[in-house]
C-alpha atoms as a PDB file:
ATOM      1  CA  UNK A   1     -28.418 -15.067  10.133  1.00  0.00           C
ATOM      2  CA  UNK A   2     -25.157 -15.443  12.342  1.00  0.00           C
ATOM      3  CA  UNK A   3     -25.395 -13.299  15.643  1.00  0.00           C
ATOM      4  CA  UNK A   4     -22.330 -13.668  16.813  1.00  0.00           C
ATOM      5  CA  UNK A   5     -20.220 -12.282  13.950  1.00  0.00           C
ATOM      6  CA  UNK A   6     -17.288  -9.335  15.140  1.00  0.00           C
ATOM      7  CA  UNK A   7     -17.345  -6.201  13.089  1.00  0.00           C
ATOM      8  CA  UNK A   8     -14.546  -4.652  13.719  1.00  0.00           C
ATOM      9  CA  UNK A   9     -15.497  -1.190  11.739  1.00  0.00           C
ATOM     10  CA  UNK A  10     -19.671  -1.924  11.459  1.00  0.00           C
ATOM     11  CA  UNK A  11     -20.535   1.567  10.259  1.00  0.00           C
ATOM     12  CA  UNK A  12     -17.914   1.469   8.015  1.00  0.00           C
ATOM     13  CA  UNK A  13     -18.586  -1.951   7.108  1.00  0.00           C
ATOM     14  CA  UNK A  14     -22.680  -1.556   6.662  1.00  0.00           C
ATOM     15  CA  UNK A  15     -21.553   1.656   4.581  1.00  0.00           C
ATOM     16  CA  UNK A  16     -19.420  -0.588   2.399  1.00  0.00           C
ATOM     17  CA  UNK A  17     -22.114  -3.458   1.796  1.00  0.00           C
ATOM     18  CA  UNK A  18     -24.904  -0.491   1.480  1.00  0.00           C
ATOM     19  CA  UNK A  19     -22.740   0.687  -1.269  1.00  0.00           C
ATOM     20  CA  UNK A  20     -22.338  -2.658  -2.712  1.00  0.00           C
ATOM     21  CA  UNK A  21     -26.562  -3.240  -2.513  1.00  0.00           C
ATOM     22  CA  UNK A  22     -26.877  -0.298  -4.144  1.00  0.00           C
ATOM     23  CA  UNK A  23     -24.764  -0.694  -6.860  1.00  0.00           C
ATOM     24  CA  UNK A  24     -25.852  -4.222  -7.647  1.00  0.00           C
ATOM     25  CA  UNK A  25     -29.598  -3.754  -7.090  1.00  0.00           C
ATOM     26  CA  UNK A  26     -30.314   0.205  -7.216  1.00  0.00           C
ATOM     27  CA  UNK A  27     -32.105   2.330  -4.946  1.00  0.00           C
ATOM     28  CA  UNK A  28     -34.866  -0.098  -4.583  1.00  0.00           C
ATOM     29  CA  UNK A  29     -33.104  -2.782  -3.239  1.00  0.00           C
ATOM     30  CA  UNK A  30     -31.787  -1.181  -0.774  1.00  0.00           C
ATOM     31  CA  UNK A  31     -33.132  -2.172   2.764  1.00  0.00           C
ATOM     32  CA  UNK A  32     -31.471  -2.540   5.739  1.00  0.00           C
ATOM     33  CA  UNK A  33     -32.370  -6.989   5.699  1.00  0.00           C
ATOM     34  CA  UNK A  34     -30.285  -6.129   2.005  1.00  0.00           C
ATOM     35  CA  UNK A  35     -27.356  -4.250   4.016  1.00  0.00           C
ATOM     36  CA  UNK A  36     -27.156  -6.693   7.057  1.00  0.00           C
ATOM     37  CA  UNK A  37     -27.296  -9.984   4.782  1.00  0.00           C
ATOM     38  CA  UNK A  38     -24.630  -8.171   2.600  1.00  0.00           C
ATOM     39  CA  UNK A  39     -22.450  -7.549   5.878  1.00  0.00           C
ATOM     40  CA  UNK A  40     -22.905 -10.787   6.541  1.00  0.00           C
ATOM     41  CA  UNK A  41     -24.376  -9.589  10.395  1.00  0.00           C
ATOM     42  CA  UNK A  42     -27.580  -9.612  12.497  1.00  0.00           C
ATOM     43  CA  UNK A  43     -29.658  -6.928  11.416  1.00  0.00           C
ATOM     44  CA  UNK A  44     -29.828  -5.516  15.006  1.00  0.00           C
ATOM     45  CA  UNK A  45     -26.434  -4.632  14.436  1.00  0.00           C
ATOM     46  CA  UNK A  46     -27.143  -1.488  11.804  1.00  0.00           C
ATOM     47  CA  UNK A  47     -29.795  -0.832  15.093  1.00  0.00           C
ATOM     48  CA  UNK A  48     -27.382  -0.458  17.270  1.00  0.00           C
ATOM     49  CA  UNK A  49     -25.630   1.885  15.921  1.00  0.00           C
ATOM     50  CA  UNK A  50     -28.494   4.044  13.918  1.00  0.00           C
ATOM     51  CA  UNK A  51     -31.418   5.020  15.302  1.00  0.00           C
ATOM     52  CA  UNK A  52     -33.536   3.641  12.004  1.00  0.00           C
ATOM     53  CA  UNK A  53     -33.220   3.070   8.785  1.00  0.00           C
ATOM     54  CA  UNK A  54     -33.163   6.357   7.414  1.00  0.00           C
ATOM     55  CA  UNK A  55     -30.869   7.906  10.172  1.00  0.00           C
ATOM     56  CA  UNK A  56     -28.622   5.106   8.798  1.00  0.00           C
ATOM     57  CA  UNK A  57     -29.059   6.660   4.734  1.00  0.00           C
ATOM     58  CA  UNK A  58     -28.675   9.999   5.869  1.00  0.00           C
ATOM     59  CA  UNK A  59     -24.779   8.854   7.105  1.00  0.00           C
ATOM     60  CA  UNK A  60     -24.159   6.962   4.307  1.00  0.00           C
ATOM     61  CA  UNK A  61     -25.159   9.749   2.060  1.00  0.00           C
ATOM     62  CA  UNK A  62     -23.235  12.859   4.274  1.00  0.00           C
ATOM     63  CA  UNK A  63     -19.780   9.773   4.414  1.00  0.00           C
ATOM     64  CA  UNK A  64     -20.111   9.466   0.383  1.00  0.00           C
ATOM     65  CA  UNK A  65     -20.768  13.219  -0.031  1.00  0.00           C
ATOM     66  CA  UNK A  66     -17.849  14.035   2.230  1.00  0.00           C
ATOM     67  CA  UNK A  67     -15.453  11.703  -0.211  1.00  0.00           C
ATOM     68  CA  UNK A  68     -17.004  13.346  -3.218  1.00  0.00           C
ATOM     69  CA  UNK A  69     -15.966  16.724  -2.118  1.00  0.00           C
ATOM     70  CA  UNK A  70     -12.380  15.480  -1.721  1.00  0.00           C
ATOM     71  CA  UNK A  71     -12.807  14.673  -5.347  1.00  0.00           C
ATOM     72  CA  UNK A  72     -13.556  18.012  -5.947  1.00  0.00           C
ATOM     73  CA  UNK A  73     -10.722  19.643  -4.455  1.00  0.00           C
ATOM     74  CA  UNK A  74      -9.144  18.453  -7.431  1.00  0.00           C
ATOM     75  CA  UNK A  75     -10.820  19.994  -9.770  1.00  0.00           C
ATOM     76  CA  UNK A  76     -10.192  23.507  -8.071  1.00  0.00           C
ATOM     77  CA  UNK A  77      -6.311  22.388  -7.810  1.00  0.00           C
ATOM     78  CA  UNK A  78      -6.340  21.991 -11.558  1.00  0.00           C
ATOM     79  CA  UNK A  79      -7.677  25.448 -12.284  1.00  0.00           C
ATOM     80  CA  UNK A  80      -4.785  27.642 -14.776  1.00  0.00           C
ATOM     81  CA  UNK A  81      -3.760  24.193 -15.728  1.00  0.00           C
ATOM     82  CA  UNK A  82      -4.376  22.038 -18.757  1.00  0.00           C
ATOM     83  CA  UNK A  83      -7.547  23.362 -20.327  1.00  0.00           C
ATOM     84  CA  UNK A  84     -10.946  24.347 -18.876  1.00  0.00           C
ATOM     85  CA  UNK A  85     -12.509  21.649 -21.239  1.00  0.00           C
ATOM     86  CA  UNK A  86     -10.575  18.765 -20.533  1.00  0.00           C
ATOM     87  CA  UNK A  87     -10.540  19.673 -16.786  1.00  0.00           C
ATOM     88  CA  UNK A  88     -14.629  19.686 -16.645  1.00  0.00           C
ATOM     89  CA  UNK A  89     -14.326  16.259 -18.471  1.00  0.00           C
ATOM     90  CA  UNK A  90     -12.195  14.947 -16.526  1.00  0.00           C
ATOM     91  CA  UNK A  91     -14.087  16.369 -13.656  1.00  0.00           C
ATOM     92  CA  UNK A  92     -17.361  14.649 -14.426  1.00  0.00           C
ATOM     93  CA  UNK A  93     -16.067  11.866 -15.083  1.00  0.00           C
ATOM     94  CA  UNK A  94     -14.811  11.316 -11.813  1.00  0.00           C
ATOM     95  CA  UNK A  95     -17.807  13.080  -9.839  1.00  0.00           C
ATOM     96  CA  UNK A  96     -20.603  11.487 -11.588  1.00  0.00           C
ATOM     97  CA  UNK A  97     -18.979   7.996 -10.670  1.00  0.00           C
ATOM     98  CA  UNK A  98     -21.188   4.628 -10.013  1.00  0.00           C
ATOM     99  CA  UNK A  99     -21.510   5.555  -6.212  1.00  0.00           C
ATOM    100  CA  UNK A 100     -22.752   8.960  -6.458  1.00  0.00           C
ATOM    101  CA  UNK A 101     -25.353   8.552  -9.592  1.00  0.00           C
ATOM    102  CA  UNK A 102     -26.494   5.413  -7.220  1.00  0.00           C
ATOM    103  CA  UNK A 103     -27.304   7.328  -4.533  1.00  0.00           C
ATOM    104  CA  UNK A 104     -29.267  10.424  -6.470  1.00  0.00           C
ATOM    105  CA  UNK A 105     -32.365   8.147  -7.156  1.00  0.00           C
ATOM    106  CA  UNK A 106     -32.191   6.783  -3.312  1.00  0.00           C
ATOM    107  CA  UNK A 107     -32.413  10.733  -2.234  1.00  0.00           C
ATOM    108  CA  UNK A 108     -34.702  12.052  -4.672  1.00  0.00           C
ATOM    109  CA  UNK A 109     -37.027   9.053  -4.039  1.00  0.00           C
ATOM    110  CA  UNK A 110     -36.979   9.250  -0.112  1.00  0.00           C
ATOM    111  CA  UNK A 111     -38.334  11.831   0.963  1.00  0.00           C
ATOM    112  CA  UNK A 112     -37.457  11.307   4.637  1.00  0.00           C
ATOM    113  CA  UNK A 113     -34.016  10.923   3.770  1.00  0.00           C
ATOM    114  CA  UNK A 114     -34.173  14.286   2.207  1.00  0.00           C
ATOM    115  CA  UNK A 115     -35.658  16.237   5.420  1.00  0.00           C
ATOM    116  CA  UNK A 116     -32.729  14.748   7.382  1.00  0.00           C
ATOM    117  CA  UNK A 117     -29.774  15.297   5.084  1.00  0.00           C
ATOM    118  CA  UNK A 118     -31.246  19.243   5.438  1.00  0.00           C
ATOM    119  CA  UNK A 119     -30.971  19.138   9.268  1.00  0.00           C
ATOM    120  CA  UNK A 120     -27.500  17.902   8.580  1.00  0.00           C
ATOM    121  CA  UNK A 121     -26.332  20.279   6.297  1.00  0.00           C
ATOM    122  CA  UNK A 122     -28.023  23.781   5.287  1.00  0.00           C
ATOM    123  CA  UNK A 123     -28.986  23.307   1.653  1.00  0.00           C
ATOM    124  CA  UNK A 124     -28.439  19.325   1.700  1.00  0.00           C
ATOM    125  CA  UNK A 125     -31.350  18.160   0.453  1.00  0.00           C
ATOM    126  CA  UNK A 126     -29.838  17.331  -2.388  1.00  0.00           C
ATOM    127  CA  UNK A 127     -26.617  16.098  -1.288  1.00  0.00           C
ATOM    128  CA  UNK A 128     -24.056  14.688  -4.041  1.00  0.00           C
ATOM    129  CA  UNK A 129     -25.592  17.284  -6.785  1.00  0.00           C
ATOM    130  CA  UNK A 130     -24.872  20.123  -4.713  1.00  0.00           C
ATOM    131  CA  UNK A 131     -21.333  18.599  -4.156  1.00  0.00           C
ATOM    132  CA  UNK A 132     -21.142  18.354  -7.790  1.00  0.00           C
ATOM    133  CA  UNK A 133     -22.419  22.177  -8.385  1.00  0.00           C
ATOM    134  CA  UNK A 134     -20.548  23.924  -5.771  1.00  0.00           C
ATOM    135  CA  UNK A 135     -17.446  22.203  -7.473  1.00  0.00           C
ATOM    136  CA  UNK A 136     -17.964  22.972 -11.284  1.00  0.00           C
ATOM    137  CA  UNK A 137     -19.337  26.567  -9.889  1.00  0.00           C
ATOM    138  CA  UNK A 138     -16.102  27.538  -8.131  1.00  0.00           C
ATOM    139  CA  UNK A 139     -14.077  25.624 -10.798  1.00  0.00           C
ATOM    140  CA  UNK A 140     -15.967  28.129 -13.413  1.00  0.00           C
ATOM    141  CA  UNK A 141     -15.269  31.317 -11.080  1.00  0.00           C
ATOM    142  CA  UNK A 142     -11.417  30.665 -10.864  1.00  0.00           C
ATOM    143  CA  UNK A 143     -11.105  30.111 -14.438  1.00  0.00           C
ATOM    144  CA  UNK A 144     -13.091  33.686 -14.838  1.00  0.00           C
ATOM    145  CA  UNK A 145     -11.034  35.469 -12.525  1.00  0.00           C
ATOM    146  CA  UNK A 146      -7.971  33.847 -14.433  1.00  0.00           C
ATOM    147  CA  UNK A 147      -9.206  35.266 -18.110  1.00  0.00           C
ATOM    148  CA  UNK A 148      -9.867  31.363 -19.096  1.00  0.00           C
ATOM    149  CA  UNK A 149     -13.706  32.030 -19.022  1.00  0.00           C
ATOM    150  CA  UNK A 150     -15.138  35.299 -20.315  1.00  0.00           C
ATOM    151  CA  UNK A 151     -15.508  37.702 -17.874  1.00  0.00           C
ATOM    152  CA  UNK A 152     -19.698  37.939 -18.617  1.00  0.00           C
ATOM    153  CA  UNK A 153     -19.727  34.633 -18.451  1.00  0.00           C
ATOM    154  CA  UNK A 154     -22.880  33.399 -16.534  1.00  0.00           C
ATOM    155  CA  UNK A 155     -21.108  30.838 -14.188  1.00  0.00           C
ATOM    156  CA  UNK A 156     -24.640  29.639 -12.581  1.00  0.00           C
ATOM    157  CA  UNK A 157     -26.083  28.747 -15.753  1.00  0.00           C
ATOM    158  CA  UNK A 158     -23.157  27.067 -17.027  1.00  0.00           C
ATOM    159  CA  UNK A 159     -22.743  24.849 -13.802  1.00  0.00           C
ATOM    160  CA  UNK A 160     -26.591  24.061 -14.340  1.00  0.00           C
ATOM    161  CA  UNK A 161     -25.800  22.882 -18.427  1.00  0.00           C
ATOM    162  CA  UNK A 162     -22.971  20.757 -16.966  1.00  0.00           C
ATOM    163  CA  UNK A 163     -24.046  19.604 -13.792  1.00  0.00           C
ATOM    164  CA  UNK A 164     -27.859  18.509 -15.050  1.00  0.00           C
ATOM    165  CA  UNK A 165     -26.537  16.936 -18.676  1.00  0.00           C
ATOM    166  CA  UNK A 166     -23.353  15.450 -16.893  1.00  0.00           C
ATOM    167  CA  UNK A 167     -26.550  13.725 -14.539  1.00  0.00           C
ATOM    168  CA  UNK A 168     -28.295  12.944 -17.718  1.00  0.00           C
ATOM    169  CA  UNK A 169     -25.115  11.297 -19.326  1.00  0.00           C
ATOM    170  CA  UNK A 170     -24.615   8.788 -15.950  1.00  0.00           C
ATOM    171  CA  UNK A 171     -27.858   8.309 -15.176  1.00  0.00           C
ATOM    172  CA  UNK A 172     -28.604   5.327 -17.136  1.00  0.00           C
ATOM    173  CA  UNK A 173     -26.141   2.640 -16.141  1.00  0.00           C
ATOM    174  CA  UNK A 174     -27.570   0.046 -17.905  1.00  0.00           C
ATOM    175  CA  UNK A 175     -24.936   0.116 -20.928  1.00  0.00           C
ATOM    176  CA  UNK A 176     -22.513   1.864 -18.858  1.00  0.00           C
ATOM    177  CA  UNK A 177     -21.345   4.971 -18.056  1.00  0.00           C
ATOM    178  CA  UNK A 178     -20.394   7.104 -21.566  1.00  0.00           C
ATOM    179  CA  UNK A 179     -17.237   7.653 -23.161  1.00  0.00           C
ATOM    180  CA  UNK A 180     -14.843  10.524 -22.290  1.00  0.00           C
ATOM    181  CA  UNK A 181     -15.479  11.334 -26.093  1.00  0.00           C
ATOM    182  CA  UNK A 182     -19.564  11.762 -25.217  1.00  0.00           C
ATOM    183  CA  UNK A 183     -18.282  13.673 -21.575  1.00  0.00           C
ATOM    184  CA  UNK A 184     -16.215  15.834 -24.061  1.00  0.00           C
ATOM    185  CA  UNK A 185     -18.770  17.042 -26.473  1.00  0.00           C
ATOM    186  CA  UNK A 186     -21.210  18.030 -23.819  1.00  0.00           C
ATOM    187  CA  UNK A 187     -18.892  20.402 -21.963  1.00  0.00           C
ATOM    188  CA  UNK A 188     -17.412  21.892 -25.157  1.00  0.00           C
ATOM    189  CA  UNK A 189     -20.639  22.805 -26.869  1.00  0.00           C
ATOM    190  CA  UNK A 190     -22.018  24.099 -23.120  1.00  0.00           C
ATOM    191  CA  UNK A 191     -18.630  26.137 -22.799  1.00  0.00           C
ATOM    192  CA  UNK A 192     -18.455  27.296 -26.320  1.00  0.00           C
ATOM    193  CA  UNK A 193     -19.080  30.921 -26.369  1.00  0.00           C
ATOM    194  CA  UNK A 194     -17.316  31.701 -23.115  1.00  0.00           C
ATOM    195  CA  UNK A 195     -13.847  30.271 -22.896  1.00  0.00           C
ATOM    196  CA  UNK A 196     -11.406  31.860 -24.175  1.00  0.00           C
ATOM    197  CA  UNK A 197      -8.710  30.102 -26.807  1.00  0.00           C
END
């Protein structure tokens, strides 16, 4: 493996081949020999600028989960708008992308990545779902205080309905991720009783 190879960006550019490991060869393929060779660097070079392996996750995770949550801004932006249906869809669609359902198995598997992804961030843990439920949450409590969602509406079981079977939709990326159609039926039936027509 070439030593002398430039990064110009490495974290950025370990994150990106990470990403690429992970998506090619899941959670389990993911080592840091996998990242380096995919970087196309030394693998004292992800050393040098992470203290281990799993210091080096833990950023990858808290960079991804930081984009996600731009992602989600969206979703709060398009609350009064369009309908609360279509907007979840939408929504999941875009939250539960190929990155994020990647990295769920890597966290729930490693447990050391876990412990410091809760040092990071109070409640991080489980970083990506909790981006994913604090985003359908609020999106459900705007749409309440709007009149869109009934007003006994119980917004933290309905985020669990759509955050766990949006999970269970993605999960399985073998055939590829499901139609808008499949997205669609999920949050309708979960929604059915409490929004409004």
């Amino acid at each position: 493996m070439p030593t002398g190879v430039h990064l110009r960006d490495a974290r950025q550019q370990l994150f990106d081949a990470a990403e690429r490991v992970l998506l090619r060869d899941g959670a389990g393929g993911l080592t840091s020999r996998a990242v380096t060779d995919e970087a196309g660097c030394a693998k004292g070079v992800l050393h040098r600028h992470f203290a281990d392996f799993d210091a080096f996750l833990a950023e990858l995770v808290l960079d991804r989960a930081a984009d996600l949550e731009a992602r989600a801004r969206t979703l709060g932006e398009s609350a009064g708008t369009g309908t609360v249906a279509g907007n979840l869809t939408d929504a999941l669609t875009a939250l539960f992308g190929p990155v994020p359902v990647a990295i769920i198995p890597l966290i729930t598997f490693r447990d050391e990545l876990r412990a410091r992804l809760r040092e990071a961030t109070p409640g991080g843990g489980i970083a990506i779902l909790a981006q994913i439920t604090t985003a359908v949450s609020g999106y459900l409590t705007q749409e309440r205080a709007r009149g869109r969602v009934s007003a006994g509406a119980d917004i933290d079981s309905l985020t669990l309905s759509l955050v766990g079977g949006g999970h269970l939709l993605f999960a399985d990326r073998d055939p590829g991720p499901p139609d808008a159609a499949a997205v669609g039926k999920l949050v309708t039936t979960v929604l059915a009783d409490v929004v409004r027509r």
